[in-house]
Protein backbone atom coordinates (compact mmCIF):
# COMPACT_ATOMS: atom_id res chain seq x y z
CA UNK A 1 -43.51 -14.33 -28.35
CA UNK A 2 -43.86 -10.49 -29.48
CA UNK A 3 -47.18 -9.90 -30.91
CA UNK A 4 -47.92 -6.52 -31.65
CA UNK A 5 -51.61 -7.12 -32.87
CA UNK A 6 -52.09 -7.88 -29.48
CA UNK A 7 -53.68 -5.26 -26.80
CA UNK A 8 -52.68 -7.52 -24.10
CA UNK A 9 -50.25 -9.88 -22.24
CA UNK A 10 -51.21 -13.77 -22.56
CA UNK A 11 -50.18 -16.98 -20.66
CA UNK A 12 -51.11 -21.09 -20.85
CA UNK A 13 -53.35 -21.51 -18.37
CA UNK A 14 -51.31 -24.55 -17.53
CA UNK A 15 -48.60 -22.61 -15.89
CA UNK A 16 -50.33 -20.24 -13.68
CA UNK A 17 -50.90 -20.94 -10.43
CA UNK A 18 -54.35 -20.47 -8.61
CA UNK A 19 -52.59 -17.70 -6.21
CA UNK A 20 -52.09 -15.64 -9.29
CA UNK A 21 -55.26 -15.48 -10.26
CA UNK A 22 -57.01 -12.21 -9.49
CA UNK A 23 -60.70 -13.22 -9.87
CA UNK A 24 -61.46 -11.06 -12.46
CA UNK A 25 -62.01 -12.17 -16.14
CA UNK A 26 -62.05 -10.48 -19.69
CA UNK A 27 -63.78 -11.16 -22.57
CA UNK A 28 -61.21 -11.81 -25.39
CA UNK A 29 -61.61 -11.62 -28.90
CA UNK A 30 -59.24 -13.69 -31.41
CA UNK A 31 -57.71 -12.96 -35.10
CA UNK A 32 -60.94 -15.56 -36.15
CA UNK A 33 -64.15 -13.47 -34.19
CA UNK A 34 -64.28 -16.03 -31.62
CA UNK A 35 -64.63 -14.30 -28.36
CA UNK A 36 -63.46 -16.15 -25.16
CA UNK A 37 -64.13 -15.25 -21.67
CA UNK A 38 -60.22 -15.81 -20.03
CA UNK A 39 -59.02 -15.26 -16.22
CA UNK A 40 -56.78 -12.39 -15.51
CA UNK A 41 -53.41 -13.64 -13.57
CA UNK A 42 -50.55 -11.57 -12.23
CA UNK A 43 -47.23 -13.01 -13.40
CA UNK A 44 -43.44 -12.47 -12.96
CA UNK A 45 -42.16 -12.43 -16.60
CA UNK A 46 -38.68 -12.57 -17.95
CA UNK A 47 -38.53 -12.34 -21.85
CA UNK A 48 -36.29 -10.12 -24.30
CA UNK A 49 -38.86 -8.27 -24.73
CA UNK A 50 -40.65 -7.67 -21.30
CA UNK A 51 -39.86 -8.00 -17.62
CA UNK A 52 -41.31 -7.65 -14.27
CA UNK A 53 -44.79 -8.11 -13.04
CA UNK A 54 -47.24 -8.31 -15.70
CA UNK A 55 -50.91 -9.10 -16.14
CA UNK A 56 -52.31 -11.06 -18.32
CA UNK A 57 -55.07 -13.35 -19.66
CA UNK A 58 -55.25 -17.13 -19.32
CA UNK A 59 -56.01 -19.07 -22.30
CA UNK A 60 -55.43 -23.00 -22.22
CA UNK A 61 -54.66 -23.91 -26.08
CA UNK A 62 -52.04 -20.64 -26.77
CA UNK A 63 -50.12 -21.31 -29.62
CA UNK A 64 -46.94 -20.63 -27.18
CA UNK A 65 -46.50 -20.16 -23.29
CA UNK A 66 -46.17 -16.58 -23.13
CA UNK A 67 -47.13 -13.52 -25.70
CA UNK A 68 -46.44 -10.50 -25.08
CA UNK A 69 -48.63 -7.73 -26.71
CA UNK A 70 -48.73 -4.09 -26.81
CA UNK A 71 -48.46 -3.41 -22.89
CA UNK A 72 -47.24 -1.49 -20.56
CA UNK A 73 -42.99 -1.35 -20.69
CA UNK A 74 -43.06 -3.74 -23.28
CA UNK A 75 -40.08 -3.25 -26.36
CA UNK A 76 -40.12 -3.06 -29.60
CA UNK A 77 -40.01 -6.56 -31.58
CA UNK A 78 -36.56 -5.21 -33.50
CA UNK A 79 -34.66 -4.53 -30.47
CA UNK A 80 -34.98 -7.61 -28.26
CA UNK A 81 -32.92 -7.87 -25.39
CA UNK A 82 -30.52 -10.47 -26.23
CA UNK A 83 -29.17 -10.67 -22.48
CA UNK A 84 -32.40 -12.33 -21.46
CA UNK A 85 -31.99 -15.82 -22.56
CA UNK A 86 -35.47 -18.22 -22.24
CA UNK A 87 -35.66 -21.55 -23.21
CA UNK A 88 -36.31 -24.72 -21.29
CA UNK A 89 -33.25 -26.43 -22.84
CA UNK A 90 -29.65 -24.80 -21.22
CA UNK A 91 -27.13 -25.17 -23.21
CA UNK A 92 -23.48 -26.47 -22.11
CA UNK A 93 -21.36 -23.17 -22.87
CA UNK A 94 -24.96 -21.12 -20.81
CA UNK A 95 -24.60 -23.78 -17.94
CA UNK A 96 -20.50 -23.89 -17.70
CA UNK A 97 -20.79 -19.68 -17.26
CA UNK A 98 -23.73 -19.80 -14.92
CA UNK A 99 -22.36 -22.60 -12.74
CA UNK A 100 -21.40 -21.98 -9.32
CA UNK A 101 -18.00 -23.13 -8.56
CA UNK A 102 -18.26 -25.57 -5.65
CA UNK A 103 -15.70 -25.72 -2.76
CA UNK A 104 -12.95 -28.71 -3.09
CA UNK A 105 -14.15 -31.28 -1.37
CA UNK A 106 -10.94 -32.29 1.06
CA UNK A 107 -10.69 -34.68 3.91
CA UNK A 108 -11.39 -33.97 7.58
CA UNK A 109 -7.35 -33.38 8.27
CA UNK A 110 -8.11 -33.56 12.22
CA UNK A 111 -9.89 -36.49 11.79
CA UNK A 112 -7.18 -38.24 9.83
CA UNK A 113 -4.07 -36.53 11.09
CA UNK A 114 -1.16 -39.15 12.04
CA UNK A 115 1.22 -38.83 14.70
CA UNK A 116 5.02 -37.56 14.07
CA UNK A 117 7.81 -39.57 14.38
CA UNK A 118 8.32 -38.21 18.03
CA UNK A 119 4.71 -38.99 19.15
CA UNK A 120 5.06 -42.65 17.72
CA UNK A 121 7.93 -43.24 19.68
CA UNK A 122 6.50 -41.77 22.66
CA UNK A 123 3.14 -43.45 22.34
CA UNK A 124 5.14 -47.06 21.91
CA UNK A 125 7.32 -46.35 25.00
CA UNK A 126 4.07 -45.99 27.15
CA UNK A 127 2.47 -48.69 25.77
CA UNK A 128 3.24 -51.66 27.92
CA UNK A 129 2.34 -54.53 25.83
CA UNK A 130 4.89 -53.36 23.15
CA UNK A 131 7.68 -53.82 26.01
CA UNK A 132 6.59 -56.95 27.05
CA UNK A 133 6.93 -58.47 23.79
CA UNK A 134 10.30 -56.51 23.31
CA UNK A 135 11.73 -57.78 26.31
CA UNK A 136 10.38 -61.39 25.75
CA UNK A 137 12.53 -61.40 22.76
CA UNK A 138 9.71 -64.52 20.63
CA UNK A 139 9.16 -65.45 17.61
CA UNK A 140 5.51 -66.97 16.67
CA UNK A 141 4.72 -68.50 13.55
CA UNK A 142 1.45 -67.28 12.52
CA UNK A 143 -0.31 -68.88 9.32
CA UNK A 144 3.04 -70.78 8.39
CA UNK A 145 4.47 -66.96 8.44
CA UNK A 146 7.18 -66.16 10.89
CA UNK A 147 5.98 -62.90 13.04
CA UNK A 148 8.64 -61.52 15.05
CA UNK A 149 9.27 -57.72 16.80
CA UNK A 150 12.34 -55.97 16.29
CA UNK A 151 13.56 -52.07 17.29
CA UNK A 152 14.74 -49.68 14.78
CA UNK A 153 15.76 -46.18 15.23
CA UNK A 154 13.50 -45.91 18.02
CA UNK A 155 10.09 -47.37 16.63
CA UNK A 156 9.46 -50.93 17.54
CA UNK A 157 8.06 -52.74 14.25
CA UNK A 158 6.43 -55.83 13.38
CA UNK A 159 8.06 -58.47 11.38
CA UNK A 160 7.08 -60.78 8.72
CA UNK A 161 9.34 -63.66 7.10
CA UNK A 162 8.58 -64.46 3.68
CA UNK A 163 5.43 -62.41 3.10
CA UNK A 164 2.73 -63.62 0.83
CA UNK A 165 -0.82 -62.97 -0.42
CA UNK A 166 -3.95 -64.29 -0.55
CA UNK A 167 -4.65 -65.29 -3.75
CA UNK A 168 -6.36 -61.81 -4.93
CA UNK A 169 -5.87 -58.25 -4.60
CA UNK A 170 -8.92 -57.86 -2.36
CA UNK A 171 -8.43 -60.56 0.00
CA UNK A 172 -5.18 -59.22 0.28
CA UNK A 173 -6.41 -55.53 1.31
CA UNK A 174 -8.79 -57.20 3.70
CA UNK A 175 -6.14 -58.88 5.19
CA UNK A 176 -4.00 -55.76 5.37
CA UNK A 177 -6.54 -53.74 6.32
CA UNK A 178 -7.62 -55.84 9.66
CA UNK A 179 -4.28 -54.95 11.19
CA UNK A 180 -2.82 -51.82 9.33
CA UNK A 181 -3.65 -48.90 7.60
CA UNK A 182 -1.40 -45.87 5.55
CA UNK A 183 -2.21 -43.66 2.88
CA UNK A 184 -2.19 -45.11 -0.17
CA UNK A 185 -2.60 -48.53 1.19
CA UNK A 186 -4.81 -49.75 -1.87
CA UNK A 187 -2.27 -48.90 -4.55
CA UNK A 188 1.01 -50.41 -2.69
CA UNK A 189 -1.22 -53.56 -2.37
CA UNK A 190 -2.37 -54.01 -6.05
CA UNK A 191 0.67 -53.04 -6.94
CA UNK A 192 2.30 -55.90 -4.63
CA UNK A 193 0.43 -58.00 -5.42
CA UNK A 194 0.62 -57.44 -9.43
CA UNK A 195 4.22 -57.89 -9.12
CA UNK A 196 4.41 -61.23 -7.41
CA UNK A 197 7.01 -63.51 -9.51
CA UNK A 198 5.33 -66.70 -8.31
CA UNK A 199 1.89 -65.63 -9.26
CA UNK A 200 2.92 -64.58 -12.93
CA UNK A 201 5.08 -67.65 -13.55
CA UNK A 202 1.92 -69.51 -12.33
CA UNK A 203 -1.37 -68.38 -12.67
CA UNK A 204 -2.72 -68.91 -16.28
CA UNK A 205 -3.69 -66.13 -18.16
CA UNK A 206 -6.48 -66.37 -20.86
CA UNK A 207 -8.46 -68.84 -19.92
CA UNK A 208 -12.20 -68.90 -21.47
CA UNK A 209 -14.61 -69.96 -18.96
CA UNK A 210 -16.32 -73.25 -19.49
CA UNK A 211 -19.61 -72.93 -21.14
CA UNK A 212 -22.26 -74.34 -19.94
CA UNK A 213 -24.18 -77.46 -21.51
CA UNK A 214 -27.27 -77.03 -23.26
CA UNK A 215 -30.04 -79.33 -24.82
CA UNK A 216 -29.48 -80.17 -28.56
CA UNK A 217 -32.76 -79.81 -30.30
CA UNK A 218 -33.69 -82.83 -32.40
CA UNK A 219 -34.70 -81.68 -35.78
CA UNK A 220 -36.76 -84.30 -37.74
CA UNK A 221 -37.51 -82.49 -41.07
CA UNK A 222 -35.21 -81.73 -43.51
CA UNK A 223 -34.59 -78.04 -44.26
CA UNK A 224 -37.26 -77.22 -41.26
CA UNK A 225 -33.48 -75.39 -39.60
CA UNK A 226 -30.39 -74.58 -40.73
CA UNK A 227 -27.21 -72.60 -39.71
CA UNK A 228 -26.03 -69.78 -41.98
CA UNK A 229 -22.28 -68.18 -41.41
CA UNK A 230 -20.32 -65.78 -43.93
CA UNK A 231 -16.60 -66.76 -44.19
CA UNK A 232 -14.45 -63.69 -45.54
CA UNK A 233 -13.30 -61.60 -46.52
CA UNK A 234 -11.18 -63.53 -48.75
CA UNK A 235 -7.54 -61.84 -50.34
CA UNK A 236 -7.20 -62.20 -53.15
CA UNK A 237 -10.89 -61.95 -54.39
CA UNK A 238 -12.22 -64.33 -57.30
CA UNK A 239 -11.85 -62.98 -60.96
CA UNK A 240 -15.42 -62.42 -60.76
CA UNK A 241 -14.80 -60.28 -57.47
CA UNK A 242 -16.39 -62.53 -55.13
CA UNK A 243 -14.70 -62.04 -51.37
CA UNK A 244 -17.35 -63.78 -49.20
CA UNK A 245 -18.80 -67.06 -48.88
CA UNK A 246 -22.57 -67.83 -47.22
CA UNK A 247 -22.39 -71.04 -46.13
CA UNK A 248 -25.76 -72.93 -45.41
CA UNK A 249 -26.08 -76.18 -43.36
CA UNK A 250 -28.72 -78.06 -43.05
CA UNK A 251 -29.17 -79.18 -39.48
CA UNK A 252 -31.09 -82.57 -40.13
CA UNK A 253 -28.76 -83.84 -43.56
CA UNK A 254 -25.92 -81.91 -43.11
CA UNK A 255 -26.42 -81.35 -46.38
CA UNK A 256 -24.14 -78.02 -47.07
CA UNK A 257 -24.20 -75.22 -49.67
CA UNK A 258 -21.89 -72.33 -49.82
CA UNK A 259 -22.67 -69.36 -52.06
CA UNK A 260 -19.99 -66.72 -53.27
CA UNK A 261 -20.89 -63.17 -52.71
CA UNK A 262 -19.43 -59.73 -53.54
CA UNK A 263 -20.69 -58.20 -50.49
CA UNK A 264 -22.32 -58.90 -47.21
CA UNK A 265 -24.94 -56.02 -46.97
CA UNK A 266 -28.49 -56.57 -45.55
CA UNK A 267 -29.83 -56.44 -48.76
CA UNK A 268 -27.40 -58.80 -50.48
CA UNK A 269 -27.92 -61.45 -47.94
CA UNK A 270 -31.60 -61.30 -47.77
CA UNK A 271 -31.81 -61.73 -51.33
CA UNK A 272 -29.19 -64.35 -51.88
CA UNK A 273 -31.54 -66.52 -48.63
CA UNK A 274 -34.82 -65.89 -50.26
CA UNK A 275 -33.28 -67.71 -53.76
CA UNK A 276 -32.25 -70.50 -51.51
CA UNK A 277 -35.17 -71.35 -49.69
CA UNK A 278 -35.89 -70.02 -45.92
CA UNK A 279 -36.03 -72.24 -42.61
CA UNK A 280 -37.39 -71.48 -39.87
C-alpha cells in the first residue's frame, strides 16, 4: 500500500526474518498519538510503487503486509507501475505466460530400440534352439492349444491353433505379456479381446449384483416408522394441477396414505409431513 502520510517504509513483523533485522529500533508515532518503539529490517521489495532494497520498520498488527511511505525512490500513488504484479493469488492467464515450457517427455529410444528385419533373421539363425525345434518338425499341445513352429520369409514364428483368452482383458495381457511384447500390445489385446464372437453371444450383459441380506427391524408401534416415496410426475396433471403423489406407509399396519401435490420442493414436502404426523 502507498501511503503518503507516511515518512517511512513499514512491514508485518511476521514476514521478516531475524537476518534482516539490523538491531536498531525507532520510535514510531501513529495517525492516533500512540507511539511504538518498532525494529528496523532491511528488505527486498517489489511493489508498483517501489523496488529494491528498502528499510523499514516492523510493526506486528499493520493493517496490510507492506506500506510504502514517502521514501527514498518511491513513486507517486497516480502512476503505479502496472508491470509489477503482487498478490498471493496467480491467476491462470499470469501463470499460462509465466510458465516455463517443459521438454517432451519421450522414451529412452536406445533402451527400447527393436531389431530390423535383417537382425531378426540373423539373431534366429544363430540361435540354436530355434533350429532344433525347426528341424524336429513337432507339434505340442499346450493348454488344449496346438503350438507349432513354422518359417516364413525368413523369420521362424510361433504358432497357435485356435487362439483364445482368458476370460478378461487383463489376464489376457498377463498372459501375453509373459511370452511377448510389441508396441501397442495393450490396445491389440482389449481390442481382441472386445471383439470375441463367443464372448458377446455369451457373456450376459447387465447384470445387477446381488445385494446383500440385511436384518428387518421389527417395529411394534404403530406410526413409530414409516416409508415415504413421491410417485410422478404424472402427464396429464389433475384439473386441480396436481402431478405428484407422497405416498406414506406405515411400517407396522401397512396402513397407506397417498397425498396429491403440485410440487415436490423442500418446503412443500415438509409442510405436507408435518400435517400428517411425523415418525421417527
Amino acid at each position: 500500500m502507498r501511503d503518503t502520510g507516511c515518512e517511512s517504509g513499514v512491514v508485518r513483523r511476521q514476514l521478516v526474518d531475524a537476518g534482516q533485522l539490523t538491531g536498531e529500533c525507532c520510535l514510531l508515532l501513529r495517525i492516533d498519538n500512540t507511539a511504538l518503539l518498532a525494529e528496523k529490517a532491511v528488505i527486498n521489495l517489489r511493489s508498483p510503487f517501489l523496488s529494491g532494497e528498502v528499510k523499514a520498520l516492523c510493526i506486528p498488527d499493520a493493517i496490510c503486509d507492506v506500506i510504502v511511505g514517502n521514501v527514498d525512490g518511491a513513486g507517486s500513488p497516480e502512476d503505479p507501475d502496472l508491470s509489477v504484479i503482487v498478490g498471493v493469488a496467480m491467476t491462470r492467464a499470469q501463470a499460462k505466460r509465466d510458465a516455463v515450457t517443459k521438454p517432451l517427455r519421450v522414451p529412452d529410444m536406445e533402451r527400447h530400440r527393436g531389431v530390423d528385419r535383417e537382425q531378426l533373421i540373423k539373431l534366429q539363425q544363430e540361435d540354436p534352439r530355434i533350429q532344433e525345434l525347426l528341424d524336429a518338425d513337432r507339434t505340442s499341445r499346450r493348454g488344449g492349444k496346438v503350438v507349432s513352429f513354422e518359417k516364413a520369409r525368413g523369420i521362424v514364428y510361433r504358432r497357435y491353433e485356435g487362439p483364445g483368452h482368458s476370460v478378461s482383458i487383463k489376464r489376457t495381457k498377463d498372459k501375453v505379456l509373459s511370452n511377448f511384447y510389441w508396441p501397442g500390445v495393450d490396445g491389440d489385446v482389449t481390442r481382441y479381446c472386445r471383439s470375441c464372437d463367443v464372448c458377446q453371444r455369451t457373456v450376459k450383459k447387465g447384470i445387477v449384483p446381488r445385494v446383500p441380506l440385511e436384518k428387518v427391524l421389527l417395529v411394534d408401534t404403530r406410526f413409530k416408522r414409516v416409508a415415504m416415496d413421491i410417485v410422478g410426475p404424472i402427464n396429464p396433471p389433475s384439473e386441480a394441477g396436481h402431478r405428484f403423489i407422497l405416498t406414506l406407509i406405515d411400517y407396522a399396519t401397512r396402513y397407506a396414505e397417498a397425498v396429491p401435490l403440485r410440487k415436490i420442493d423442500t418446503e412443500t414436502v415438509a409442510d405436507t409431513w408435518r400435517t400428517r404426523g411425523s415418525a421417527e
